[in-house]
Protein backbone atom coordinates (compact mmCIF):
# COMPACT_ATOMS: atom_id res chain seq x y z
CA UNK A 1 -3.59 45.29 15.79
CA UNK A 2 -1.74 46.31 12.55
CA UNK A 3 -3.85 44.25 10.45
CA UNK A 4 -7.13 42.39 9.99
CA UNK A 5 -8.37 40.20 7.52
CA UNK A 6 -11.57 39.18 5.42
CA UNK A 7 -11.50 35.55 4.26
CA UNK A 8 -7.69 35.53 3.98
CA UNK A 9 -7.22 38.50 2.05
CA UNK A 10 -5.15 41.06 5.12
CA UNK A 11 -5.59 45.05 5.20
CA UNK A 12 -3.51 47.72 6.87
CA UNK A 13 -5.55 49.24 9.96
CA UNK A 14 -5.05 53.07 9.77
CA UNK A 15 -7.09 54.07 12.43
CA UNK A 16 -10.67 53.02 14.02
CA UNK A 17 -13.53 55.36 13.06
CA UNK A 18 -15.70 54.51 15.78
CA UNK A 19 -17.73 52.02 18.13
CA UNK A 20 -21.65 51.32 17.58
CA UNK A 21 -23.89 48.75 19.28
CA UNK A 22 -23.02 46.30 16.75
CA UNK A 23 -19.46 46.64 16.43
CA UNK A 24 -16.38 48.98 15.95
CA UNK A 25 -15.39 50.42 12.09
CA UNK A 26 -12.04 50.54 10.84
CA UNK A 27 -10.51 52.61 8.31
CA UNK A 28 -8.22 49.73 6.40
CA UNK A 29 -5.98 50.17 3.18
CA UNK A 30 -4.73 46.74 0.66
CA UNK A 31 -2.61 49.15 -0.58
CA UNK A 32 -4.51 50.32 -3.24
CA UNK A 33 -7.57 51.25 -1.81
CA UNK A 34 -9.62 52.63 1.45
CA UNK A 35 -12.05 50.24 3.05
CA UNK A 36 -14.11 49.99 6.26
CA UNK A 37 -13.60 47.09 8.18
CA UNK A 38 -16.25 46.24 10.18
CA UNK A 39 -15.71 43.85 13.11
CA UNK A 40 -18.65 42.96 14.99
CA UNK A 41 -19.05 42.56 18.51
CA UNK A 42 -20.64 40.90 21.58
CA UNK A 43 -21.09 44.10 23.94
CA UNK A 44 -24.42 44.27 25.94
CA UNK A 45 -26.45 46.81 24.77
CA UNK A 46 -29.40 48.10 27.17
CA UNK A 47 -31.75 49.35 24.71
CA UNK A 48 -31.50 47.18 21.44
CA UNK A 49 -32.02 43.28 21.15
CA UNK A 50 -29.62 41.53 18.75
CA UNK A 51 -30.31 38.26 17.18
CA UNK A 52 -27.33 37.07 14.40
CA UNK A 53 -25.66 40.51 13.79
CA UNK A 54 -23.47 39.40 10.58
CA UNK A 55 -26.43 37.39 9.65
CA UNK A 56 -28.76 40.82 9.75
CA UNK A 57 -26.03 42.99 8.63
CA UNK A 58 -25.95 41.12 5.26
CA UNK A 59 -29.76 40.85 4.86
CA UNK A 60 -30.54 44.51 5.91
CA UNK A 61 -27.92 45.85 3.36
CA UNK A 62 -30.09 43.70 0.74
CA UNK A 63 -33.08 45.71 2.12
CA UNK A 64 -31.63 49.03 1.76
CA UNK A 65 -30.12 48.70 -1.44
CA UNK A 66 -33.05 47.22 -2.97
CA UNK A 67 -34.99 50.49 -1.36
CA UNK A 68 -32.65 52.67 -3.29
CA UNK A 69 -30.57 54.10 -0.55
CA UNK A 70 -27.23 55.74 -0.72
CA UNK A 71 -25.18 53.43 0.80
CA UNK A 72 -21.22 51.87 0.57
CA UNK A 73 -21.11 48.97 -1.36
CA UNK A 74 -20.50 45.77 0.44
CA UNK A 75 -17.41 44.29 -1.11
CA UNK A 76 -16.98 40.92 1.63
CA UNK A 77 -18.10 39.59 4.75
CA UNK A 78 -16.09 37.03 6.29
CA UNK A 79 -18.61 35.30 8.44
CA UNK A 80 -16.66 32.96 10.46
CA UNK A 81 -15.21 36.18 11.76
CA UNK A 82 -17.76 38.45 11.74
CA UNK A 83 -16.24 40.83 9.39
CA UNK A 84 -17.91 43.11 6.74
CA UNK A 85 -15.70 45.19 4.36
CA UNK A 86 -17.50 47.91 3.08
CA UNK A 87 -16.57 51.12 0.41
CA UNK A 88 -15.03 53.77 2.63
CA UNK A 89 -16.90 56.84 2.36
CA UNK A 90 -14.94 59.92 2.62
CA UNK A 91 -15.96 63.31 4.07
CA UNK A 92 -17.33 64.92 7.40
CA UNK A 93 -20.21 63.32 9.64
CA UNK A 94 -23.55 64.89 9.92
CA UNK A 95 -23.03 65.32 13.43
CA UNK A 96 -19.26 67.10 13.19
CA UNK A 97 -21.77 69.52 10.55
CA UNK A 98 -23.81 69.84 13.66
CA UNK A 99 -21.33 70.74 15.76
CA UNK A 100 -19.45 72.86 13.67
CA UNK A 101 -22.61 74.39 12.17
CA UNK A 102 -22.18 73.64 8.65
CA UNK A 103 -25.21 71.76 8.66
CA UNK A 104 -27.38 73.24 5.73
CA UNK A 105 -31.33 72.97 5.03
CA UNK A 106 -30.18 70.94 1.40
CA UNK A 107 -28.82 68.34 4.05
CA UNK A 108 -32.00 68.37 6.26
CA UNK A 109 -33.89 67.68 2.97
CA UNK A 110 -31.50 65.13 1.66
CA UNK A 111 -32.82 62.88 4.74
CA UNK A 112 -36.48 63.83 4.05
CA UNK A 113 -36.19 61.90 0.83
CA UNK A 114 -34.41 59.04 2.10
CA UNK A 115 -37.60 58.94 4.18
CA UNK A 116 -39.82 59.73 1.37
CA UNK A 117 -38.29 55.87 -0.16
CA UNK A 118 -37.84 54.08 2.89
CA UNK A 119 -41.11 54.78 5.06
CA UNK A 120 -43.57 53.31 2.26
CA UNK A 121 -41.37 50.26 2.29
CA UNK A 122 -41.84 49.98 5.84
CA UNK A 123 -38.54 50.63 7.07
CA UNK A 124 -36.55 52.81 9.41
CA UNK A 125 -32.84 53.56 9.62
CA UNK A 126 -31.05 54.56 12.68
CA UNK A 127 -31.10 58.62 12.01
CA UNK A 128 -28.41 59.27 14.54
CA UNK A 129 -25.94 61.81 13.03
CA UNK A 130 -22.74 59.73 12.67
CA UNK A 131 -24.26 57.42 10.50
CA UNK A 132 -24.57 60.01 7.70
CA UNK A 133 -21.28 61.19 5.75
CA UNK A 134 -21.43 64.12 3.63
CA UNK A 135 -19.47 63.53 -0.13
CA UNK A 136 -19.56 66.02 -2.98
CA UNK A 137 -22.48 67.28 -1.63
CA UNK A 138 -24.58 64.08 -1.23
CA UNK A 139 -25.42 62.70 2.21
CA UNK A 140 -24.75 58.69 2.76
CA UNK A 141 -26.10 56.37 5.21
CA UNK A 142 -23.11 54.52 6.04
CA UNK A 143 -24.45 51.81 8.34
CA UNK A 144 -26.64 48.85 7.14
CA UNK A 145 -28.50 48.74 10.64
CA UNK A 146 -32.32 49.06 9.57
CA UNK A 147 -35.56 48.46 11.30
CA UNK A 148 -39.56 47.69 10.55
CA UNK A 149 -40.74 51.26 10.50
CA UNK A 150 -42.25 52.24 13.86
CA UNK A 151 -43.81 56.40 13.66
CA UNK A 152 -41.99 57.01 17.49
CA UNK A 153 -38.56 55.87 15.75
CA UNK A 154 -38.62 57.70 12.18
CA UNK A 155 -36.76 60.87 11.42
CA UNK A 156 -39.56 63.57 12.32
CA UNK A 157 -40.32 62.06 15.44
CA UNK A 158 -36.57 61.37 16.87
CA UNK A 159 -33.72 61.77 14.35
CA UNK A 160 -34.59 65.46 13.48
CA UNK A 161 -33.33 66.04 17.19
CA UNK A 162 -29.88 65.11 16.56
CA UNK A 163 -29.63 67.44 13.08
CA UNK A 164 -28.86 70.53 15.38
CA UNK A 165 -28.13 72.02 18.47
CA UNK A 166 -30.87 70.91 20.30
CA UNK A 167 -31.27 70.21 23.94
CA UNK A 168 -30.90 66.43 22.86
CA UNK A 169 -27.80 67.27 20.71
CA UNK A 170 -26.21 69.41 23.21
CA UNK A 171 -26.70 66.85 26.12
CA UNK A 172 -25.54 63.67 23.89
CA UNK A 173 -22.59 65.90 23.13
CA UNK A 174 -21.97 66.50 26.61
CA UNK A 175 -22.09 63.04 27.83
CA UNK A 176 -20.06 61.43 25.43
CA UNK A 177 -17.02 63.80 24.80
């Protein structure tokens, strides 16, 4: 697969950035400019019930940037093939910081105040690491996946566990090398 498109318009895959429940992320290129392609995808997924992904993708990015997050822009989504193009966002994960232990306490509170907009809005995002990419600085939630807020699924409760070299870290680590 050299290239994909969104509603016609083709981009140059450079190289895939990673697989989620939802669907895999490509870093694409029109020549001019960096993009993530995001094509969704069908895979079963044990713990998490999907209902229209492209469908929720769309309205959940709606619901985080009307909450104020730091996120990529959405530039196009090419529904008949379940495609969103998104700003590329360039810089390290939050979990290669983990691993590599340049995470920093600034970065830690960075998250805190995503919290401090998104949990009186009644919303949770999926804290996992390699959702975040540091930039100048400035963390970024780079998925749109959100959730009603549930206290067993917010940031204190389970993300905080993936911000370091926990037991949880260490044995996700492990597992998925």
């Amino acid at each position: 697969m050299d290239t994909m498109s969104v509603n016609g318009k083709d981009f140059t895959v450079i190289k895939l950035l990673g697989k989620g429940k939802g669907g895999y992320s490509y870093l694409v290129s029109d020549g001019e400019h960096n993009y993530v392609l995001k094509q969704i995808h069908h895979e079963p997924c044990s713990y998490y019930t999907f209902g229209n992904k492209i469908q929720s993708e769309l309205n959940d990015y709606e619901r985080l940037k009307n909450a104020g997050l730091r996120l990529p822009k959405l530039i196009d989504c090419d529904v008949e093939n379940e495609r969103i193009l998104k700003d590329y966002i360039d810089g390290k994960t939050a979990y290669e910081l983990v691993l590599q232990n340049e995470m920093k306490p600034e970065y830690i509170e960075q998250i805190r105040e995503m919290c401090r907009l998104l949990n009186p809005k009644g919303i949770n995002i999926d804290y996992f690491p390699t959702n975040f990419i540091l930039n100048n600085g400035l963390l970024w939630y780079i998925d749109y996946e959100c959730n009603d807020y549930m206290e067993e699924w917010n940031f204190e409760n389970w993300g905080i566990k993936y911000w370091s070299k926990t037991k949880e870290f260490c044995e996700y680590h492990e597992n998925n090398k």
